[in-house]
C-alpha atoms as a PDB file:
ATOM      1  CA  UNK A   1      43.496 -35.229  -7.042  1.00  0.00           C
ATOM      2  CA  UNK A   2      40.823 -35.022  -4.414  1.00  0.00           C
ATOM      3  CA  UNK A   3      42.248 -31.517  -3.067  1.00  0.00           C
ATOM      4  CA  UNK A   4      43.457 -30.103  -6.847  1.00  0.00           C
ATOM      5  CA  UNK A   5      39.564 -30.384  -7.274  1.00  0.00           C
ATOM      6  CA  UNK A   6      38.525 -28.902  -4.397  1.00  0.00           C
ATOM      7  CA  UNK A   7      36.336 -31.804  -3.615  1.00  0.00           C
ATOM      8  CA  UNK A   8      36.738 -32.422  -0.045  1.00  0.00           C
ATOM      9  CA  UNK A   9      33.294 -31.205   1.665  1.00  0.00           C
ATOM     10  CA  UNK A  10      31.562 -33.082  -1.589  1.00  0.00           C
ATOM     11  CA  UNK A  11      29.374 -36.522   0.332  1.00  0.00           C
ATOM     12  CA  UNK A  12      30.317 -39.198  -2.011  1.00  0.00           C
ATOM     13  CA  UNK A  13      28.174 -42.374  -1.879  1.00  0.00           C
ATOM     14  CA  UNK A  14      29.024 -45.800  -3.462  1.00  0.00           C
ATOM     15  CA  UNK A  15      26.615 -48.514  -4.434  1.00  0.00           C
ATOM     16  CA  UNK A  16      27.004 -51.999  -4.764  1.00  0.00           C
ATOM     17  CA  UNK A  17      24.136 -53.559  -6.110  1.00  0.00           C
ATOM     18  CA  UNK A  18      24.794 -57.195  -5.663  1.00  0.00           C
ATOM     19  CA  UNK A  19      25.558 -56.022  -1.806  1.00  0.00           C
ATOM     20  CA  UNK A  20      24.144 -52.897  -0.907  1.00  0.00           C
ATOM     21  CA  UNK A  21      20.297 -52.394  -0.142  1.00  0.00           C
ATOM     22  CA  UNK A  22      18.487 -49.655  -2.079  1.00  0.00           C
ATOM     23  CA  UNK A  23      17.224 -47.914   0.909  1.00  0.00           C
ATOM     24  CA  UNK A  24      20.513 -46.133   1.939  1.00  0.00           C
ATOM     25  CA  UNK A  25      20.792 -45.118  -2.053  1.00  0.00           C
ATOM     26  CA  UNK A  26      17.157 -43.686  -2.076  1.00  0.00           C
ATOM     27  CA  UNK A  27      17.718 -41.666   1.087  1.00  0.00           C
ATOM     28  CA  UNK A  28      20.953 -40.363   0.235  1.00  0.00           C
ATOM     29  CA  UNK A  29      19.041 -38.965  -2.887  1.00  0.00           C
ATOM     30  CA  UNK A  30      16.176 -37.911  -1.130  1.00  0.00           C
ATOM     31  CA  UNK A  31      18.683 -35.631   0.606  1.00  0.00           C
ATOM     32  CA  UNK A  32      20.675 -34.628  -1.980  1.00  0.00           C
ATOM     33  CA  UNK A  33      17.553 -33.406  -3.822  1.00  0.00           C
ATOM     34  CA  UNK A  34      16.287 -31.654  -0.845  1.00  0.00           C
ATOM     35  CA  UNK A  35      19.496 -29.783  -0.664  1.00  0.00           C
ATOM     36  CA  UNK A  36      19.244 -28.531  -4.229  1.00  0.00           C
ATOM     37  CA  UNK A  37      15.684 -27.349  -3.835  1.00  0.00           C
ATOM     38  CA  UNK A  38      16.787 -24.837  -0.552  1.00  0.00           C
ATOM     39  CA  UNK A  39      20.308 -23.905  -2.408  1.00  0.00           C
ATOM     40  CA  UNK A  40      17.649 -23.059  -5.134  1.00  0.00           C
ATOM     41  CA  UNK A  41      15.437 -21.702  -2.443  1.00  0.00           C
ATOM     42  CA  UNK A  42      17.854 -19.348  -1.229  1.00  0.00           C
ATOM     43  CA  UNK A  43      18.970 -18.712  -4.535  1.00  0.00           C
ATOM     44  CA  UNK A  44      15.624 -16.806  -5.577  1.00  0.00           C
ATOM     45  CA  UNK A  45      14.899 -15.296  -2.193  1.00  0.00           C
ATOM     46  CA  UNK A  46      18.303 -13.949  -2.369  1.00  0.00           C
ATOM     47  CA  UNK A  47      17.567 -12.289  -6.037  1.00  0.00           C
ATOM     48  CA  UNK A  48      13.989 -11.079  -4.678  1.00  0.00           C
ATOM     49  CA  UNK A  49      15.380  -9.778  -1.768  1.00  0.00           C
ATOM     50  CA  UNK A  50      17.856  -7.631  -3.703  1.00  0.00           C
ATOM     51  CA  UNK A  51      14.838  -7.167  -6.598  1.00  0.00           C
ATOM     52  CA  UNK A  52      12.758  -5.683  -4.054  1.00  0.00           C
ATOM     53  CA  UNK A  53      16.027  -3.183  -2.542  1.00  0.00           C
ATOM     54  CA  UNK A  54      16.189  -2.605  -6.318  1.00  0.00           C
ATOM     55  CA  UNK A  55      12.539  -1.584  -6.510  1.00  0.00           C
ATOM     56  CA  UNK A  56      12.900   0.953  -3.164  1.00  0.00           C
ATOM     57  CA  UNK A  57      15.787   2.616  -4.409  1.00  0.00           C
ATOM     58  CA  UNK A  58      13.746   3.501  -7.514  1.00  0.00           C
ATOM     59  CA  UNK A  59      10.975   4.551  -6.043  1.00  0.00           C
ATOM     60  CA  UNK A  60      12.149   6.560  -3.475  1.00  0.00           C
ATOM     61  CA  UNK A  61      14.234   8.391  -6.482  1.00  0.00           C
ATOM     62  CA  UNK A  62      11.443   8.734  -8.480  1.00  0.00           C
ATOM     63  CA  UNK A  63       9.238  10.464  -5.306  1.00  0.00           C
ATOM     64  CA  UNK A  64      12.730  12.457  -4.170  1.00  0.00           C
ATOM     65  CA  UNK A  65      12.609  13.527  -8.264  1.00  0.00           C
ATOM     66  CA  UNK A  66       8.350  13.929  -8.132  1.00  0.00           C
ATOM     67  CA  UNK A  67       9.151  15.931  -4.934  1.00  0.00           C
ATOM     68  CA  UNK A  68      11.794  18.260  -6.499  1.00  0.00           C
ATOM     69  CA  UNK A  69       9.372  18.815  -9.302  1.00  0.00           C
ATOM     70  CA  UNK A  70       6.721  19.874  -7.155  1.00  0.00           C
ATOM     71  CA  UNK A  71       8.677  22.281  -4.870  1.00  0.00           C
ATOM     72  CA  UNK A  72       9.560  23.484  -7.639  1.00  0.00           C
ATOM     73  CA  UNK A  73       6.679  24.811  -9.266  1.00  0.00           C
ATOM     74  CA  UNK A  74       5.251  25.360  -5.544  1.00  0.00           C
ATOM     75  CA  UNK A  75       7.726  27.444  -4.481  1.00  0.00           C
ATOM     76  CA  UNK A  76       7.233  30.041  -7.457  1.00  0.00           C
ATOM     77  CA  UNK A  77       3.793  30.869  -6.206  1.00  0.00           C
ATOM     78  CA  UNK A  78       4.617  30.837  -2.828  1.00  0.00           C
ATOM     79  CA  UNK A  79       6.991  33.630  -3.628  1.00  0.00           C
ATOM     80  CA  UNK A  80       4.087  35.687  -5.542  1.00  0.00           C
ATOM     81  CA  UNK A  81       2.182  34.357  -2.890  1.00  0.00           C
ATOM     82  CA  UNK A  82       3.960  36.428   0.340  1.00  0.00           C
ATOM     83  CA  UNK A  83       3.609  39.717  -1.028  1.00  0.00           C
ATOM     84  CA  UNK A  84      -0.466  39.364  -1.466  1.00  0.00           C
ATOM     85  CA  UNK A  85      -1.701  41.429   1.208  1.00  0.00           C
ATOM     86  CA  UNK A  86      -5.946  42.301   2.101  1.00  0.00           C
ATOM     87  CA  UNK A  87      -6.683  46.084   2.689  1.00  0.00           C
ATOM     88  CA  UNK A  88      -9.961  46.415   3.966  1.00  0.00           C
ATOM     89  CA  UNK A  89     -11.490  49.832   3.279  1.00  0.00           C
ATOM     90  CA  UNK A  90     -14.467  51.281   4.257  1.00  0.00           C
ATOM     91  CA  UNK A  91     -16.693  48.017   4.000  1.00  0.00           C
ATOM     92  CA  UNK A  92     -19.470  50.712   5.599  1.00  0.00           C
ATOM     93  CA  UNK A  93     -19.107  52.542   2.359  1.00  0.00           C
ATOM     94  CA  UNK A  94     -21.782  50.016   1.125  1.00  0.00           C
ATOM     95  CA  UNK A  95     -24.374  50.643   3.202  1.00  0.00           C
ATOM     96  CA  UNK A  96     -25.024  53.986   1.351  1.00  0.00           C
ATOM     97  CA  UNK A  97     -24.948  52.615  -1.807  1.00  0.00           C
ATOM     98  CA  UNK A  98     -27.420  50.290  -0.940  1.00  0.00           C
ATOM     99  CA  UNK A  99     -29.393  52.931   0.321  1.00  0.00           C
ATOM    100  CA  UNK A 100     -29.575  54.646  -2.342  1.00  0.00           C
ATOM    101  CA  UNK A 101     -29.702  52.071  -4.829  1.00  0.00           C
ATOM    102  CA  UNK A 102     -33.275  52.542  -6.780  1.00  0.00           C
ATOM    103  CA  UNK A 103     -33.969  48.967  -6.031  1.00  0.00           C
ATOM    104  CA  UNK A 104     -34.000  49.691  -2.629  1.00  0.00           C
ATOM    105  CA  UNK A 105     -37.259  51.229  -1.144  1.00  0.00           C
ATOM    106  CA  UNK A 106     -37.984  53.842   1.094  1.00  0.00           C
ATOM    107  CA  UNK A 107     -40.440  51.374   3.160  1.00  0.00           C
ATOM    108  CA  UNK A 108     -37.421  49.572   3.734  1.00  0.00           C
ATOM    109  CA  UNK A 109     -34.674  52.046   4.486  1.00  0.00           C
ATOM    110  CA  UNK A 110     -37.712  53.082   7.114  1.00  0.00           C
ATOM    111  CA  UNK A 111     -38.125  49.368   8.579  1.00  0.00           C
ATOM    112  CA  UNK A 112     -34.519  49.512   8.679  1.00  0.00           C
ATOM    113  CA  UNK A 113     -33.737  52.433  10.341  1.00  0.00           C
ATOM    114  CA  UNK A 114     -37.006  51.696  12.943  1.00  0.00           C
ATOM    115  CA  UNK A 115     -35.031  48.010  13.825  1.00  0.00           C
ATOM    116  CA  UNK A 116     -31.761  49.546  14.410  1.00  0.00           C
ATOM    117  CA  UNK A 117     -30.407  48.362  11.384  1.00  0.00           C
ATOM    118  CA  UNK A 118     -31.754  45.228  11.258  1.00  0.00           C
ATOM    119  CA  UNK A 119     -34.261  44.332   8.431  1.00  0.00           C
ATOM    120  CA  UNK A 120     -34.718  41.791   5.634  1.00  0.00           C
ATOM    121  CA  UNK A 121     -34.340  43.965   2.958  1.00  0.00           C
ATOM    122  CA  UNK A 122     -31.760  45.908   4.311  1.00  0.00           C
ATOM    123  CA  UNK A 123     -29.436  44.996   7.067  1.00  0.00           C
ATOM    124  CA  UNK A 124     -26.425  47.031   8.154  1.00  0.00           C
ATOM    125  CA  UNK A 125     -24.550  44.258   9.524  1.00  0.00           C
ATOM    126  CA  UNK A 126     -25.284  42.362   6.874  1.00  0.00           C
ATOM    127  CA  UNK A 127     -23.855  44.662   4.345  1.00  0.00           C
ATOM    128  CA  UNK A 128     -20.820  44.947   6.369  1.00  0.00           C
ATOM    129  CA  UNK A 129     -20.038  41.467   6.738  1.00  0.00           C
ATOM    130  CA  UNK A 130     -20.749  40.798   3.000  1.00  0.00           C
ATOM    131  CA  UNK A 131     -18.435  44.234   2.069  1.00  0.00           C
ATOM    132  CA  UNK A 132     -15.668  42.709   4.062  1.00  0.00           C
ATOM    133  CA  UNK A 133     -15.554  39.224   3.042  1.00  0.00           C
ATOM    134  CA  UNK A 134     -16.021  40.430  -0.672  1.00  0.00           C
ATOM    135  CA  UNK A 135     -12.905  42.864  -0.273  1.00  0.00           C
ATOM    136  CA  UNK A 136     -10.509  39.422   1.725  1.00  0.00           C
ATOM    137  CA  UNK A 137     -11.756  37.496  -1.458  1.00  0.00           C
ATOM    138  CA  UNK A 138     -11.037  39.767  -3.903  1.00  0.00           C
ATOM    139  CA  UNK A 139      -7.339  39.985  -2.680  1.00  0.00           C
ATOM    140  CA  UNK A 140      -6.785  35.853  -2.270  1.00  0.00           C
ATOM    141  CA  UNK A 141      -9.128  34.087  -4.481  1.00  0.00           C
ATOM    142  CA  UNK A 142      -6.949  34.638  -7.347  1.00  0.00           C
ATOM    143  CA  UNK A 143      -4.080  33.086  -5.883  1.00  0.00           C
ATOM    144  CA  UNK A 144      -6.109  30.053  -4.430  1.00  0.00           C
ATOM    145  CA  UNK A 145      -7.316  29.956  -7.927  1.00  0.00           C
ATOM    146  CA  UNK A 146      -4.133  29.648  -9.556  1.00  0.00           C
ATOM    147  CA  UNK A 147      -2.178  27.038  -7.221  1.00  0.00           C
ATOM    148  CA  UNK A 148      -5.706  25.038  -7.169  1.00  0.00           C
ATOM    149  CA  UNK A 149      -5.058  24.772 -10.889  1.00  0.00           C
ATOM    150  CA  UNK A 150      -1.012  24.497 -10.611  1.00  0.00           C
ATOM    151  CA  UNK A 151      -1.798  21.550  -8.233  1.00  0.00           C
ATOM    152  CA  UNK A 152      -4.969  19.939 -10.300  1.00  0.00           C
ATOM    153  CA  UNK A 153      -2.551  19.997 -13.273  1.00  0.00           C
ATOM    154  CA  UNK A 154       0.483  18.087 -11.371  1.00  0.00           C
ATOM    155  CA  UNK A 155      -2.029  15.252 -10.145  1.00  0.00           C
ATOM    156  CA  UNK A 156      -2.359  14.516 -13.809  1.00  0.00           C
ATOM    157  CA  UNK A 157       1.222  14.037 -14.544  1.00  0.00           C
ATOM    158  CA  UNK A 158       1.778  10.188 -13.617  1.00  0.00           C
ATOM    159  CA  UNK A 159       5.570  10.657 -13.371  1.00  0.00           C
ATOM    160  CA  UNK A 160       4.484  12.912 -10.100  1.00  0.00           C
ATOM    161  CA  UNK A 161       2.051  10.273  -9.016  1.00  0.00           C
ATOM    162  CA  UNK A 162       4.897   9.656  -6.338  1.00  0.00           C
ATOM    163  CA  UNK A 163       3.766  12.984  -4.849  1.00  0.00           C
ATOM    164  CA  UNK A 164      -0.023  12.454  -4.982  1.00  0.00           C
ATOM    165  CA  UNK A 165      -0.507  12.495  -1.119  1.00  0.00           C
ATOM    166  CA  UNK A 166       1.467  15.838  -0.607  1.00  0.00           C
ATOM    167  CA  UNK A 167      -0.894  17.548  -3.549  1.00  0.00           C
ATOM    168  CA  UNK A 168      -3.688  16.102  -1.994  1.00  0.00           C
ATOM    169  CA  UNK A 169      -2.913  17.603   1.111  1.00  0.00           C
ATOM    170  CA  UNK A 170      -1.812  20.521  -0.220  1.00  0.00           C
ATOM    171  CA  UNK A 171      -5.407  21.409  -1.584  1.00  0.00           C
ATOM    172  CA  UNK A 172      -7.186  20.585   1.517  1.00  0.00           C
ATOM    173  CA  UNK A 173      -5.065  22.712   3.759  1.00  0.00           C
ATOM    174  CA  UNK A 174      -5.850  25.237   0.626  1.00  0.00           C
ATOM    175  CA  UNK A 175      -9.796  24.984   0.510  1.00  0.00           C
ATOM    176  CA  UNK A 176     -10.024  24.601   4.625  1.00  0.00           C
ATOM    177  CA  UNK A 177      -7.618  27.859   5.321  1.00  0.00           C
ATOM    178  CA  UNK A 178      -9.052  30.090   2.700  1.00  0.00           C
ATOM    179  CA  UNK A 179     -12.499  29.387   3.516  1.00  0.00           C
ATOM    180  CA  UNK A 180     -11.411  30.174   6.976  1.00  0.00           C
ATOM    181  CA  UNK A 181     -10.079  33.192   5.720  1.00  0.00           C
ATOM    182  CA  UNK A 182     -13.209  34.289   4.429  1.00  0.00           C
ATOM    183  CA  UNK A 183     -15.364  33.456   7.046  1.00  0.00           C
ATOM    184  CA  UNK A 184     -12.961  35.479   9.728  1.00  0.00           C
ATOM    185  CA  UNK A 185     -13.523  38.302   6.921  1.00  0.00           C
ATOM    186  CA  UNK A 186     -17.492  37.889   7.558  1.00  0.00           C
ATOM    187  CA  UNK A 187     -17.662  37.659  10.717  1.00  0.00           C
ATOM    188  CA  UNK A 188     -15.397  40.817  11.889  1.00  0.00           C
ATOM    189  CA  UNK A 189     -17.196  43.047   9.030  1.00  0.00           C
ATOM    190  CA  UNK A 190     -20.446  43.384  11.328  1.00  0.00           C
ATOM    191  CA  UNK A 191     -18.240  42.380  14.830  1.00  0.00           C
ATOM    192  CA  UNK A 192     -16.235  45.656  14.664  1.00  0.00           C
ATOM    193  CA  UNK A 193     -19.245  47.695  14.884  1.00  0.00           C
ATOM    194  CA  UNK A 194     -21.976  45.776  15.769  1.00  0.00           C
ATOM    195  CA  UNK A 195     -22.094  46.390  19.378  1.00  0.00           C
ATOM    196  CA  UNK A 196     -21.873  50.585  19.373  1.00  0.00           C
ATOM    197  CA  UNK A 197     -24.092  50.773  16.166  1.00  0.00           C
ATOM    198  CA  UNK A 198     -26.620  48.998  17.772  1.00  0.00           C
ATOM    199  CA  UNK A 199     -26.666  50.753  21.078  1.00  0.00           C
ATOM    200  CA  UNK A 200     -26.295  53.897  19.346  1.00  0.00           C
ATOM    201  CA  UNK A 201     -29.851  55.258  20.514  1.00  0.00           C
ATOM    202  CA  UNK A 202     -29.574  58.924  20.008  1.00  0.00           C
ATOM    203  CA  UNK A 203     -28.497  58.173  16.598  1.00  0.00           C
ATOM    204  CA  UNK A 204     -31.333  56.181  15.426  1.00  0.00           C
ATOM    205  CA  UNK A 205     -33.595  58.525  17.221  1.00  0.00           C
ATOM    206  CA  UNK A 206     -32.155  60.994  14.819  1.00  0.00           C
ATOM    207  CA  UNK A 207     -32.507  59.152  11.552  1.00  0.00           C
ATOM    208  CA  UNK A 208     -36.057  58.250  12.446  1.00  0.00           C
ATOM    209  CA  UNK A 209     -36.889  61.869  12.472  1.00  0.00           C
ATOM    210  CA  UNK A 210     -36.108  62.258   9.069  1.00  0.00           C
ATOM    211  CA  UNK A 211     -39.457  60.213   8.424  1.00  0.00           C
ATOM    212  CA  UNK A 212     -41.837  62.861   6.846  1.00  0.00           C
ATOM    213  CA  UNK A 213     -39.479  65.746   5.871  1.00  0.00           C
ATOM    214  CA  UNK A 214     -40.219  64.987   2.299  1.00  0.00           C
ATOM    215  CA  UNK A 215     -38.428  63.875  -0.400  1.00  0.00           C
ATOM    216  CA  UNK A 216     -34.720  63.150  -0.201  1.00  0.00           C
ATOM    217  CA  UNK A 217     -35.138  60.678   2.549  1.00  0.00           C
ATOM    218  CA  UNK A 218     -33.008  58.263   1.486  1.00  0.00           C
ATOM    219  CA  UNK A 219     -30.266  60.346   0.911  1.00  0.00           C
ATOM    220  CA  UNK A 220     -30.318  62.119   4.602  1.00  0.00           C
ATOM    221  CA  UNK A 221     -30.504  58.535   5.840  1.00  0.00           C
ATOM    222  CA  UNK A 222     -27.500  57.344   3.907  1.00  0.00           C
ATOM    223  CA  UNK A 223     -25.894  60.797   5.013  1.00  0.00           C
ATOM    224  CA  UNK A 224     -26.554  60.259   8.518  1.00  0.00           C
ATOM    225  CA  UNK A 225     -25.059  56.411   8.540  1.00  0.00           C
ATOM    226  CA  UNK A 226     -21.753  57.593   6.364  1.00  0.00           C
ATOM    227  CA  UNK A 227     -21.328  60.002   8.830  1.00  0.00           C
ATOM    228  CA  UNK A 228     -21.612  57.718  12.049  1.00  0.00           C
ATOM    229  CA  UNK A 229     -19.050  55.208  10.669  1.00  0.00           C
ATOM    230  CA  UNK A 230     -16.495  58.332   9.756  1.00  0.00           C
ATOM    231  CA  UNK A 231     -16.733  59.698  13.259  1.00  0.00           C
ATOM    232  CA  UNK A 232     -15.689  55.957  14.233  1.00  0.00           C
ATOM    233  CA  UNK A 233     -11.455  55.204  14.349  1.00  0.00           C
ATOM    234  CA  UNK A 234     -12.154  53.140  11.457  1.00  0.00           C
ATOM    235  CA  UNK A 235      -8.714  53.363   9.597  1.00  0.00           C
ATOM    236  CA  UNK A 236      -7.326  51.880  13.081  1.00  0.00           C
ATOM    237  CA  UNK A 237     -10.041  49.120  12.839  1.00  0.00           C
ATOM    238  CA  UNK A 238      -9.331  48.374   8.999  1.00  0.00           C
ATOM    239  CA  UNK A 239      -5.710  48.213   9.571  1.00  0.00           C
ATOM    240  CA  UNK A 240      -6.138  45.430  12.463  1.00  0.00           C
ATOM    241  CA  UNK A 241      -8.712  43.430  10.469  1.00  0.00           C
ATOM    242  CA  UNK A 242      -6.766  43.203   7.815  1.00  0.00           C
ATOM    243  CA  UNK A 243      -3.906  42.045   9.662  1.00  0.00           C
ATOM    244  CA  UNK A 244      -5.581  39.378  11.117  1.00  0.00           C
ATOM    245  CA  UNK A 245      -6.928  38.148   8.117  1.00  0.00           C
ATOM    246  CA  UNK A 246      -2.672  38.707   6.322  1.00  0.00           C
ATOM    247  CA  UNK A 247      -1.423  36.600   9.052  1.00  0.00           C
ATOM    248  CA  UNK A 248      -3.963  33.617   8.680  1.00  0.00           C
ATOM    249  CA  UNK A 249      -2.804  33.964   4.918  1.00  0.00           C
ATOM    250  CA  UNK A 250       1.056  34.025   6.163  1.00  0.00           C
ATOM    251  CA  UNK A 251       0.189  30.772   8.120  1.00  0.00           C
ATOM    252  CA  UNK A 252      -0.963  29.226   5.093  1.00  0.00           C
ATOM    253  CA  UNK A 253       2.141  29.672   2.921  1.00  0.00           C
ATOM    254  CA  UNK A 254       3.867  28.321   6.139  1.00  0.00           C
ATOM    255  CA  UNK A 255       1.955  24.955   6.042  1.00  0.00           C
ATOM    256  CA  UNK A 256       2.366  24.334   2.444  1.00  0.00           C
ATOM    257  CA  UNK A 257       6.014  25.045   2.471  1.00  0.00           C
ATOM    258  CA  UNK A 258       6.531  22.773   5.805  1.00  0.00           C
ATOM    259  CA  UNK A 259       4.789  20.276   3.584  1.00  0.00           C
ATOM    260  CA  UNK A 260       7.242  20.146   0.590  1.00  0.00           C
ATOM    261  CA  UNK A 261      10.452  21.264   2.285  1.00  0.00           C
ATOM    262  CA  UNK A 262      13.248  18.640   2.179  1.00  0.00           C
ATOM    263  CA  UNK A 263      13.643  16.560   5.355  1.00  0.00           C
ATOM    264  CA  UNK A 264      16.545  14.305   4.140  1.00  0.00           C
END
């Protein structure tokens, strides 16, 4: 009977009442109950435990499946994205036009031209570094524009919410490259001619000479400076700019994509 039941690890306990002191009794239950509670015990730590692998499993689908949704929509303008190339041309092109811009006076094209270039009202290097950057943001802002928005609209989605930290970094590597971009842009605009435009004395001696021919002054000034900058080799010095500010674009599209590729 004992072994059809399977009873044979089961602690029975008789009681005689008329012989047996409570004590023993009370222990035995004291046990028994103390038994239950850990089978319980282990009973719900056993169901979190397999809850909580429950709860992983989900989650790290729903990120793999927020992932896949945002390399997806990533990786379409990262392909526009490679074929957006800056062409810097003729940033000195400016200076005339500032020259000879009726806003401009002739007291300042003088101060200018007295200073080597470098006035208030009208600075060469200025207008260089402003022509170039203006040129490296007209050929990326729209694109920073448009996956700025792209990634602004996925961190509203809560189903990619999974994702938020790659978004999030993918918009500060976005704002802190591009801004880089454009401040590389600034800087060579004046850099690439700074130092023989500067030093140039025989050609500064010559504009200054144009003081007090009469009218037309402005435009022999903004004939002399066109023709300085087109005596320079600067289709050789556009073409090298501009490929240093393409690659720090190419190294962009690099860190984004290392950022949503799949590591599994």
């Amino acid at each position: 009977m004992q072994n059809s039941l399977n009873l044979n690890n089961i602690d029975v306990v008789f009681f005689n009442s008329k012989i047996d002191t409570p004590n023993k009794l009370n222990s035995t239950l004291v046990d028994k109950l103390d038994m239950l509670r850990k089978e319980h015990q282990n009973q719900v730590e056993s169901i979190i435990d397999s809850l909580d692998d429950i709860e992983r499993q989900t989650n790290t689908q729903l990120s793999q499946e927020a992932l896949r949704r945002v390399r997806a929509s990533i990786s379409i303008w990262l392909e526009k994205a490679k074929d957006i190339r800056c062409n810097l041309k003729k940033n000195f092109s400016t200076i005339s036009e500032v020259i000879l811009d009726r806003g401009t006076h002739v007291s300042s094209v003088r101060a200018s031209v007295n200073r080597h270039g470098q006035w208030h009202n009208l600075d060469y290097y200025k207008i260089l570094s402003d022509s170039s950057q203006y040129q490296a943001v007209s050929s990326f802002d729209r694109y920073k524009d448009e996956l700025y928005f792209i990634i602004s609209n996925m961190l509203e989605q809560k189903d990619l919410s999974y994702q938020k930290g790659t978004l999030d970094s993918i918009k500060n590597i976005l704002e802190k490259r591009v801004e880089e971009i454009y401040i590389t842009a600034y800087n060579i605009g004046s850099n690439t001619y700074f130092k023989d435009l500067i030093q140039d004395i025989d050609f500064w001696n010559k504009m200054k000479r144009e003081w007090g021919k009469g009218a037309g002054y402005k435009q022999r000034i903004a004939n002399h400076s066109e023709l300085w900058f087109l005596n320079q080799d600067y289709n050789t010095f556009d073409t090298q700019n501009s490929e240093i500010l393409n690659n720090m674009w190419k190294n962009l599209l690099i860190e984004i994509n290392e950022l949503i590729e799949d590591k599994q």
